[in-house]
PDB file of N, CA and C in Angstrom:
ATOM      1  N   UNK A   1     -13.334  -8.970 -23.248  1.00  0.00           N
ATOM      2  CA  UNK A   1     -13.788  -9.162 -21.895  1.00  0.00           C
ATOM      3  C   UNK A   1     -12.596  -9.581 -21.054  1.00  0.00           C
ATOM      4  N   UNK A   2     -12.362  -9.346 -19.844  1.00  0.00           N
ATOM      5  CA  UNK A   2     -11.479  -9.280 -19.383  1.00  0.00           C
ATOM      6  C   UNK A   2     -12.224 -10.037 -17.580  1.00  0.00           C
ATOM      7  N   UNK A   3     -11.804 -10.974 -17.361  1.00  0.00           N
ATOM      8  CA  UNK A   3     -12.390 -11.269 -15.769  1.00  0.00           C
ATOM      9  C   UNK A   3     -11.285 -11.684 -14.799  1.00  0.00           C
ATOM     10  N   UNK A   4     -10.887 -11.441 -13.822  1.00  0.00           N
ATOM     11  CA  UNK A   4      -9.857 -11.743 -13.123  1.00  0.00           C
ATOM     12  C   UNK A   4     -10.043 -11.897 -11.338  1.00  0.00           C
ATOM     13  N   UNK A   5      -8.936 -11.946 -10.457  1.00  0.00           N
ATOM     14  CA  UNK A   5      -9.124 -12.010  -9.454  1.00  0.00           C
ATOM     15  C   UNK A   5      -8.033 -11.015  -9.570  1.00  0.00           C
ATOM     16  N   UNK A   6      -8.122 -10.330  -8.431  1.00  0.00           N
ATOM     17  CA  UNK A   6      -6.933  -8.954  -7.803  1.00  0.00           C
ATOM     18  C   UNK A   6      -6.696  -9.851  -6.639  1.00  0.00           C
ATOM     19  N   UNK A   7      -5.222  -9.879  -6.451  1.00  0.00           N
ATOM     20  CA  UNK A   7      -4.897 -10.229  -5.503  1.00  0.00           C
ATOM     21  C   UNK A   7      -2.920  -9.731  -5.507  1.00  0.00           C
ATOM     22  N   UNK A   8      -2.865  -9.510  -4.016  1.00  0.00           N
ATOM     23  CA  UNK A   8      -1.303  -9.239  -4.075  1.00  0.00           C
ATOM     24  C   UNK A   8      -0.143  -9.956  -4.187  1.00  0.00           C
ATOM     25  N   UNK A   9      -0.316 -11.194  -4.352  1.00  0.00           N
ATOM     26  CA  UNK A   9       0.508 -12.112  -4.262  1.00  0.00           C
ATOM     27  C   UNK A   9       0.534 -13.181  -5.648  1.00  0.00           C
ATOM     28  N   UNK A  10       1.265 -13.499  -6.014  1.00  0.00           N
ATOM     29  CA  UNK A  10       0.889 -14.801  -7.088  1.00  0.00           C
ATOM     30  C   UNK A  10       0.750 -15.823  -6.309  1.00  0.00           C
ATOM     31  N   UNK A  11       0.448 -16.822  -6.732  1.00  0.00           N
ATOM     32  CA  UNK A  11      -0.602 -18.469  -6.032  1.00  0.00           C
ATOM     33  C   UNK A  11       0.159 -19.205  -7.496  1.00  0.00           C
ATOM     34  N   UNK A  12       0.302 -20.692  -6.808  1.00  0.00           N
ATOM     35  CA  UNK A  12       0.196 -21.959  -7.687  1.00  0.00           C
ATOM     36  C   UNK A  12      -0.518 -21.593  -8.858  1.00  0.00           C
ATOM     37  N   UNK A  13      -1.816 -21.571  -8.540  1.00  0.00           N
ATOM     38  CA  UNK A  13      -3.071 -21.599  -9.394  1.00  0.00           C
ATOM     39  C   UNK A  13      -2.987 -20.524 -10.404  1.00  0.00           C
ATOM     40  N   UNK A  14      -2.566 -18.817  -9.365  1.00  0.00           N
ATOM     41  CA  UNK A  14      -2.766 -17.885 -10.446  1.00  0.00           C
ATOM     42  C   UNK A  14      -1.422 -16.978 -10.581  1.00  0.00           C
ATOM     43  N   UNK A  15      -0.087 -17.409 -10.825  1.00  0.00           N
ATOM     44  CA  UNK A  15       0.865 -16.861 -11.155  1.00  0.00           C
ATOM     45  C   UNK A  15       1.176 -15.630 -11.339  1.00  0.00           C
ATOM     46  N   UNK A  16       0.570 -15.128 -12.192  1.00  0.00           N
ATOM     47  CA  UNK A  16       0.421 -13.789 -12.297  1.00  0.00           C
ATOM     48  C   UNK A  16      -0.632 -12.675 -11.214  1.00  0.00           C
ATOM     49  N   UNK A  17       0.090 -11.637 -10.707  1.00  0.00           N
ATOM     50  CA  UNK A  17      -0.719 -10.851  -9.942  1.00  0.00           C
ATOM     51  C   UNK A  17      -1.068  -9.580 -10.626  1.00  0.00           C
ATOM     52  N   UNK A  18      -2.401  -9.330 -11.235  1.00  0.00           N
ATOM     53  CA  UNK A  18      -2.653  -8.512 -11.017  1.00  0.00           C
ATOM     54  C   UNK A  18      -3.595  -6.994 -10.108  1.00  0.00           C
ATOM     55  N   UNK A  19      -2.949  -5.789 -11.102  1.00  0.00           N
ATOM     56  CA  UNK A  19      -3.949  -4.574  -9.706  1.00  0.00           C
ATOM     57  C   UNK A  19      -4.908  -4.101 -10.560  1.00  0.00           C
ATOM     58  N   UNK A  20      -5.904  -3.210  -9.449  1.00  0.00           N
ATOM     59  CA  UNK A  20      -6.598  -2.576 -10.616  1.00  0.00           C
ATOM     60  C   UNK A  20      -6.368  -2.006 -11.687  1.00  0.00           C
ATOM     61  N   UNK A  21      -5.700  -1.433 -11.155  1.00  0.00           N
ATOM     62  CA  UNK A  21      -5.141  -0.439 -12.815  1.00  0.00           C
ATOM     63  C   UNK A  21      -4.699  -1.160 -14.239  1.00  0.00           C
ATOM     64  N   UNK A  22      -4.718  -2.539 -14.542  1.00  0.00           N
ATOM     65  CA  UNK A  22      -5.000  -3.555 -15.498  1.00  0.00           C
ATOM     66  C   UNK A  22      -5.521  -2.931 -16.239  1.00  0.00           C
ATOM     67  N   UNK A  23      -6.639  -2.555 -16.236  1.00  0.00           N
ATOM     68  CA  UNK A  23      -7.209  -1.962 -17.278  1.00  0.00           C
ATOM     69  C   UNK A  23      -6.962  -0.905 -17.814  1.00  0.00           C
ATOM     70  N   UNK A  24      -6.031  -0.222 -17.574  1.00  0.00           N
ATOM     71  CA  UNK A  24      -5.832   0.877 -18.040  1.00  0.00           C
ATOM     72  C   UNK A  24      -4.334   0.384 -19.612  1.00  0.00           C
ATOM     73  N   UNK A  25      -3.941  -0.816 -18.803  1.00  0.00           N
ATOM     74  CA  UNK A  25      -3.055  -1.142 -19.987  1.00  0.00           C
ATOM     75  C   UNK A  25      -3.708  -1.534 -21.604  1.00  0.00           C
ATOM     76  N   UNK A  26      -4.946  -1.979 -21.453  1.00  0.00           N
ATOM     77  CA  UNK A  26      -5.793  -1.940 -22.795  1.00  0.00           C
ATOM     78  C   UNK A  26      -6.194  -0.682 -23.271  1.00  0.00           C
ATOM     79  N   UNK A  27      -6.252   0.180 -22.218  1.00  0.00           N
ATOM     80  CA  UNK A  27      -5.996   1.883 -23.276  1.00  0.00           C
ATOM     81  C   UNK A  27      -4.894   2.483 -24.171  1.00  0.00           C
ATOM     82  N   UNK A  28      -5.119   3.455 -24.793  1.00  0.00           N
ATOM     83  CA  UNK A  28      -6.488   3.544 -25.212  1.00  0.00           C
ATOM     84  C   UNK A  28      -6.455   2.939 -26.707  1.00  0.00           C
ATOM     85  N   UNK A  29      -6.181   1.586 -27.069  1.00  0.00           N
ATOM     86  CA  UNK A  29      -6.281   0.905 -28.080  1.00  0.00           C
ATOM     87  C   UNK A  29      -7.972  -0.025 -28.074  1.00  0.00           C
ATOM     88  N   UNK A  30      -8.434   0.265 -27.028  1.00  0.00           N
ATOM     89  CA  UNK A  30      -9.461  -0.655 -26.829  1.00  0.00           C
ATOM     90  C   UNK A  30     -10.498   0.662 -25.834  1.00  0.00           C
ATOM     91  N   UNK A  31     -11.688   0.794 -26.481  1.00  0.00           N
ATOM     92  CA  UNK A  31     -12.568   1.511 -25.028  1.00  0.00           C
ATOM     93  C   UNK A  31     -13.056   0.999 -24.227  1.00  0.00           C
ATOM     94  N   UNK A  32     -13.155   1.241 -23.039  1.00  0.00           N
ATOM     95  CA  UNK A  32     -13.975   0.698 -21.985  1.00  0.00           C
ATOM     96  C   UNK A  32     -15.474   0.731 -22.282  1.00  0.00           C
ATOM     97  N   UNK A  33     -16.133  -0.349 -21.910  1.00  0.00           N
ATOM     98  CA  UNK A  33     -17.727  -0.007 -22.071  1.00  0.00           C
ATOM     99  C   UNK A  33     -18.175  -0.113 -20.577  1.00  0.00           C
ATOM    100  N   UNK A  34     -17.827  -1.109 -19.876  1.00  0.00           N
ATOM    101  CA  UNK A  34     -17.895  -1.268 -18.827  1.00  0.00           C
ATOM    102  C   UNK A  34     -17.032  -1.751 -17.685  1.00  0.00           C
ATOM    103  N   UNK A  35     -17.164  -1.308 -16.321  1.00  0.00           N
ATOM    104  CA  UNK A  35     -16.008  -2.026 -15.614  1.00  0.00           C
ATOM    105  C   UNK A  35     -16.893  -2.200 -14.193  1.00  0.00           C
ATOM    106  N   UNK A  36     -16.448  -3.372 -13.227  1.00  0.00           N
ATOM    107  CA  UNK A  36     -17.146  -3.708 -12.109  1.00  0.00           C
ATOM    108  C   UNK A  36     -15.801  -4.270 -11.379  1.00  0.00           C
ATOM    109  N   UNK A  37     -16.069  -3.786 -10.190  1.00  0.00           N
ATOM    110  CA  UNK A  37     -14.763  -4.030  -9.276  1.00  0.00           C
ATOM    111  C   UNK A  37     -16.435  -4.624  -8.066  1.00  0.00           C
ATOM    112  N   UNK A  38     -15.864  -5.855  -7.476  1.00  0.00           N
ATOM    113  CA  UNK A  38     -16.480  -6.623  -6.187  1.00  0.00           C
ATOM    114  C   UNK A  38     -15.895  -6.804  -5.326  1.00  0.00           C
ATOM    115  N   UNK A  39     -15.925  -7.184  -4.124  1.00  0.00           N
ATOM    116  CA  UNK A  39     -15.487  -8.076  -3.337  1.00  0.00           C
ATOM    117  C   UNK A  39     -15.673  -9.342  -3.841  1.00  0.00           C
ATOM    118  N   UNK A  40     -14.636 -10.253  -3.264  1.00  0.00           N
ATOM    119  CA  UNK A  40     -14.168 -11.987  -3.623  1.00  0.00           C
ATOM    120  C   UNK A  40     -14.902 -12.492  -2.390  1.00  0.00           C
ATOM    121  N   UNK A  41     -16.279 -12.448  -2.236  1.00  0.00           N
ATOM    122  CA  UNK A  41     -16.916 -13.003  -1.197  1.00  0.00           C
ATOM    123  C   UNK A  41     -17.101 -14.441  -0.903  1.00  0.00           C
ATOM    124  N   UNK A  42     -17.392 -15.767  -2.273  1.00  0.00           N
ATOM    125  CA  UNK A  42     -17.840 -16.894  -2.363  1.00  0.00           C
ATOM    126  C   UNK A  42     -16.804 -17.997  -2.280  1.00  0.00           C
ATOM    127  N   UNK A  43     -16.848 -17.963  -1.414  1.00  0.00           N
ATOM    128  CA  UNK A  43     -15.671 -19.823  -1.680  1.00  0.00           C
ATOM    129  C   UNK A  43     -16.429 -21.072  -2.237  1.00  0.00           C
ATOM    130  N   UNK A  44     -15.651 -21.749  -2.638  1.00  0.00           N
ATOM    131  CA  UNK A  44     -16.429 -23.407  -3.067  1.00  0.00           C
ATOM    132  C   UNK A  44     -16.392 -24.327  -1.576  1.00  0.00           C
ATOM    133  N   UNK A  45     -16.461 -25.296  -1.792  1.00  0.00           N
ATOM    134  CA  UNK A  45     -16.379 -26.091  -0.842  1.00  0.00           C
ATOM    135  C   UNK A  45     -14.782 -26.853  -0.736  1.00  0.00           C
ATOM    136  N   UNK A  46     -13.958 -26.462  -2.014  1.00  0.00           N
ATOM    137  CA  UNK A  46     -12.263 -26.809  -1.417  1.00  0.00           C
ATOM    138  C   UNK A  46     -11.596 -25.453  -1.037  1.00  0.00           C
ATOM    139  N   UNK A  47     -12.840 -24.463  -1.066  1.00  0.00           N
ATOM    140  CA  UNK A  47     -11.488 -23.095  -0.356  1.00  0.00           C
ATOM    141  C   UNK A  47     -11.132 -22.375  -1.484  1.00  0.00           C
ATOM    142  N   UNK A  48     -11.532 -22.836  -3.077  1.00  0.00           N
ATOM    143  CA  UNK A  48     -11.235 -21.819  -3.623  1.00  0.00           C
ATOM    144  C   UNK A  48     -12.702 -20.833  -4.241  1.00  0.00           C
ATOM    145  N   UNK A  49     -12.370 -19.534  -4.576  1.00  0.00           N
ATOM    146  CA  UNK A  49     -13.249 -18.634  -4.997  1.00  0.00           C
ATOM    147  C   UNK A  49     -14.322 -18.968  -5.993  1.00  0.00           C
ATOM    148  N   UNK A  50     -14.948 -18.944  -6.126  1.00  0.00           N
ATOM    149  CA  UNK A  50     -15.936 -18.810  -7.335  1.00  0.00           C
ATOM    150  C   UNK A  50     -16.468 -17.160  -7.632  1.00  0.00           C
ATOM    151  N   UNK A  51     -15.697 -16.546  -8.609  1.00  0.00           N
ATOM    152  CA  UNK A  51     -15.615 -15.654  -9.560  1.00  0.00           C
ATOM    153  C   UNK A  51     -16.988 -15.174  -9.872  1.00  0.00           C
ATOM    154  N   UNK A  52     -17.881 -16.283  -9.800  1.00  0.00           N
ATOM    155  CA  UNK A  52     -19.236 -16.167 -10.835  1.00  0.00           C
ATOM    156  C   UNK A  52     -20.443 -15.712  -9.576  1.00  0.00           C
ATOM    157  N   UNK A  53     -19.998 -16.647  -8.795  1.00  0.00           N
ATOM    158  CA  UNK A  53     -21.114 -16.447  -7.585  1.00  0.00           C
ATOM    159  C   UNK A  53     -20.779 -14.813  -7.098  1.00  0.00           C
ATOM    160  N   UNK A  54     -19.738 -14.415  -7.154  1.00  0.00           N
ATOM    161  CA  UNK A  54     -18.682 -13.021  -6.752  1.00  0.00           C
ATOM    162  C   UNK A  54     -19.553 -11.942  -7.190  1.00  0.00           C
ATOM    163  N   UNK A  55     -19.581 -12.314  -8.519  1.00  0.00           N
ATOM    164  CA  UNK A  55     -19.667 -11.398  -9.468  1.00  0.00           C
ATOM    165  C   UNK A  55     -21.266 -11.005  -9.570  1.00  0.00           C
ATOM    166  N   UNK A  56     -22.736 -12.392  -9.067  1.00  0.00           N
ATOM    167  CA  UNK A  56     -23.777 -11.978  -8.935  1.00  0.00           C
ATOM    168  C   UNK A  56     -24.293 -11.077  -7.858  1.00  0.00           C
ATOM    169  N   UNK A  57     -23.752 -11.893  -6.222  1.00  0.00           N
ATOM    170  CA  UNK A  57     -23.859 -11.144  -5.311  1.00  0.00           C
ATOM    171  C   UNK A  57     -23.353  -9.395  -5.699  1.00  0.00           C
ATOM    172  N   UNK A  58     -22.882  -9.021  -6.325  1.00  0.00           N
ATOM    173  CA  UNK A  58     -22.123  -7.673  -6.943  1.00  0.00           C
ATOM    174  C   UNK A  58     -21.962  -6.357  -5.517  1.00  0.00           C
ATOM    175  N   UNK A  59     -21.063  -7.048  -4.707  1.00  0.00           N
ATOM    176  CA  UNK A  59     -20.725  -6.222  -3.471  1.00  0.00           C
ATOM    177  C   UNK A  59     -19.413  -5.756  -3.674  1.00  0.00           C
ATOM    178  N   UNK A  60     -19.515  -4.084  -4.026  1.00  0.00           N
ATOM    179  CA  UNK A  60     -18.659  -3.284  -4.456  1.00  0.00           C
ATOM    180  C   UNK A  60     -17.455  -3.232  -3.429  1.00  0.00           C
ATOM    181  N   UNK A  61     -16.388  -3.411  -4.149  1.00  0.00           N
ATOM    182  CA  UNK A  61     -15.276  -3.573  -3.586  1.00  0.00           C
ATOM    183  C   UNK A  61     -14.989  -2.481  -2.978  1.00  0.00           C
ATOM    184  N   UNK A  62     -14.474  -2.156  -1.645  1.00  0.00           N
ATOM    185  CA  UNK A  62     -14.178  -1.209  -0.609  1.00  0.00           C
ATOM    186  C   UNK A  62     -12.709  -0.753  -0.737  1.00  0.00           C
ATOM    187  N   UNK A  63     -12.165   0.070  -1.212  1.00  0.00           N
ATOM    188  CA  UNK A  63     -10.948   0.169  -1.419  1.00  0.00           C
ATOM    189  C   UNK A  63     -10.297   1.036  -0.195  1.00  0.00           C
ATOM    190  N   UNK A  64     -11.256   1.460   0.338  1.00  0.00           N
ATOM    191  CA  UNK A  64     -11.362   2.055   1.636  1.00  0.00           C
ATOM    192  C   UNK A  64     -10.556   1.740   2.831  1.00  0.00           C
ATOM    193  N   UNK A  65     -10.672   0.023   2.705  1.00  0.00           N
ATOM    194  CA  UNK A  65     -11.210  -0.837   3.581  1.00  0.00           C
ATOM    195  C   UNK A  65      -9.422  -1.159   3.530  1.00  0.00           C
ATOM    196  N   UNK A  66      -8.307  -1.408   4.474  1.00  0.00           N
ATOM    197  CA  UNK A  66      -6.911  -1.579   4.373  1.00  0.00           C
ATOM    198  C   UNK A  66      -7.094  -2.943   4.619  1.00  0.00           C
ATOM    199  N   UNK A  67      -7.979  -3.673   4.439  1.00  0.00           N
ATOM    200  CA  UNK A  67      -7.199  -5.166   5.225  1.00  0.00           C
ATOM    201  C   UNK A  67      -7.268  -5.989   3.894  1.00  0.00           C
ATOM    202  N   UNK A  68      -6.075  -7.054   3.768  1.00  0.00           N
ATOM    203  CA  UNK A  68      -5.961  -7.642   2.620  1.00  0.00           C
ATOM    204  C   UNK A  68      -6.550  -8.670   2.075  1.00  0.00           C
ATOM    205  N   UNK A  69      -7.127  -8.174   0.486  1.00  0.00           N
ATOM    206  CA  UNK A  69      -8.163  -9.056   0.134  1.00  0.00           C
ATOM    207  C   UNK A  69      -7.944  -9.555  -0.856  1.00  0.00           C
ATOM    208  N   UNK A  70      -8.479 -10.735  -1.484  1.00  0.00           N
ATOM    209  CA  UNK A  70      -8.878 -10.684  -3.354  1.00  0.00           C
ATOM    210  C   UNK A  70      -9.882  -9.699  -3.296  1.00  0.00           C
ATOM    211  N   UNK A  71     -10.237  -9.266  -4.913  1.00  0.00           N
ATOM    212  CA  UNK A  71     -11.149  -8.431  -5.629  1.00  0.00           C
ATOM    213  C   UNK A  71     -11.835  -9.203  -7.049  1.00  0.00           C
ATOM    214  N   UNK A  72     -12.905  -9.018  -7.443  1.00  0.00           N
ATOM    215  CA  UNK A  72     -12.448  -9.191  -8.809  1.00  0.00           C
ATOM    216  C   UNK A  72     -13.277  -7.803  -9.834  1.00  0.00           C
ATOM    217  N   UNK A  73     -12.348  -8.010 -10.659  1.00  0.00           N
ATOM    218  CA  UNK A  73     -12.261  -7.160 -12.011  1.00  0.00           C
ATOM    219  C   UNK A  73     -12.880  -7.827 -12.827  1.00  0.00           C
ATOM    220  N   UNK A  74     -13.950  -6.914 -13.707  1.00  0.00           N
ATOM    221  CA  UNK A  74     -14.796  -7.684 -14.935  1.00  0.00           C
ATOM    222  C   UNK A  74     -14.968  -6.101 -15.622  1.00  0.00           C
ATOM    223  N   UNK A  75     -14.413  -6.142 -16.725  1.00  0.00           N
ATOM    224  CA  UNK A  75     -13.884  -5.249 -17.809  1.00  0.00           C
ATOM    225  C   UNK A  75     -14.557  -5.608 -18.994  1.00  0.00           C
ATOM    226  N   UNK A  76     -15.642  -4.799 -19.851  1.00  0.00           N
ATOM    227  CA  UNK A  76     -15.618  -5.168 -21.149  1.00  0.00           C
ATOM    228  C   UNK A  76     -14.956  -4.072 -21.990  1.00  0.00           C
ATOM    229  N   UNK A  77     -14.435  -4.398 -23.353  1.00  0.00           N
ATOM    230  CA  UNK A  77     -13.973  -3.799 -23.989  1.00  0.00           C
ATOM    231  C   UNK A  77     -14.693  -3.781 -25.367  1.00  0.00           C
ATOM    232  N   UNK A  78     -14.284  -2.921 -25.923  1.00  0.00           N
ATOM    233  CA  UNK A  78     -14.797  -2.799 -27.290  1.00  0.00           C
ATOM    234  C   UNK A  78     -13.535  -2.118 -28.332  1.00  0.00           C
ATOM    235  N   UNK A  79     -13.003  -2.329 -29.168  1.00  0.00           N
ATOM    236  CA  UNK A  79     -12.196  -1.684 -30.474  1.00  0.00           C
ATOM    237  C   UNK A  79     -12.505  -0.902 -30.950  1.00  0.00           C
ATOM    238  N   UNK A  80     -11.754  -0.098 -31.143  1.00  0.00           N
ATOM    239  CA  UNK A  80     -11.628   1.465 -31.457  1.00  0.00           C
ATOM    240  C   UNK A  80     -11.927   1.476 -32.918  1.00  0.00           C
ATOM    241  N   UNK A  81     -12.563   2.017 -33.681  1.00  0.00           N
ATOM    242  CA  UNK A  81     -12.623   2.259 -35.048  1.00  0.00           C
ATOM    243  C   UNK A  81     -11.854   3.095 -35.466  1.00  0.00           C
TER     244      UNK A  81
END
């Protein structure tokens, strides 16, 4: 399982940036079973995201859309036999 935030920049918090295409680096040693791309809609009450609340509301991320956002990515995987 794989859950993340997309974002273009690294942060304090999350150092590493990744893009969508993440998932494609677990190919093809691993299959995809499922993948969900959202919008990063929910803040907490200090300003940062909550992932979980993100991920129920499930409002498909607009890639459409040029103005700069978080995303998040929720990937399951499964092993190849």
């Amino acid at each position: 399982m794989l859950l993340t935030d997309i974002h273009r920049h690294p942060t304090v918090l999350e150092p590493i940036a990744y893009s969508w295409d993440i998932v494609a680096k677990f190919l093809p040693g691993l299959e995809l079973v499922e993948q969900r791309q959202v919008e990063h809609t929910v803040l907490s009450a200090e300003g940062f995201g909550d992932i979980y609340q993100s991920l129920r509301r499930g409002i498909p991320y607009d890639h459409a859309d040029p103005k700069e956002r978080n995303g998040i990515l929720s990937a399951k995987f499964r092993k190849r036999d």
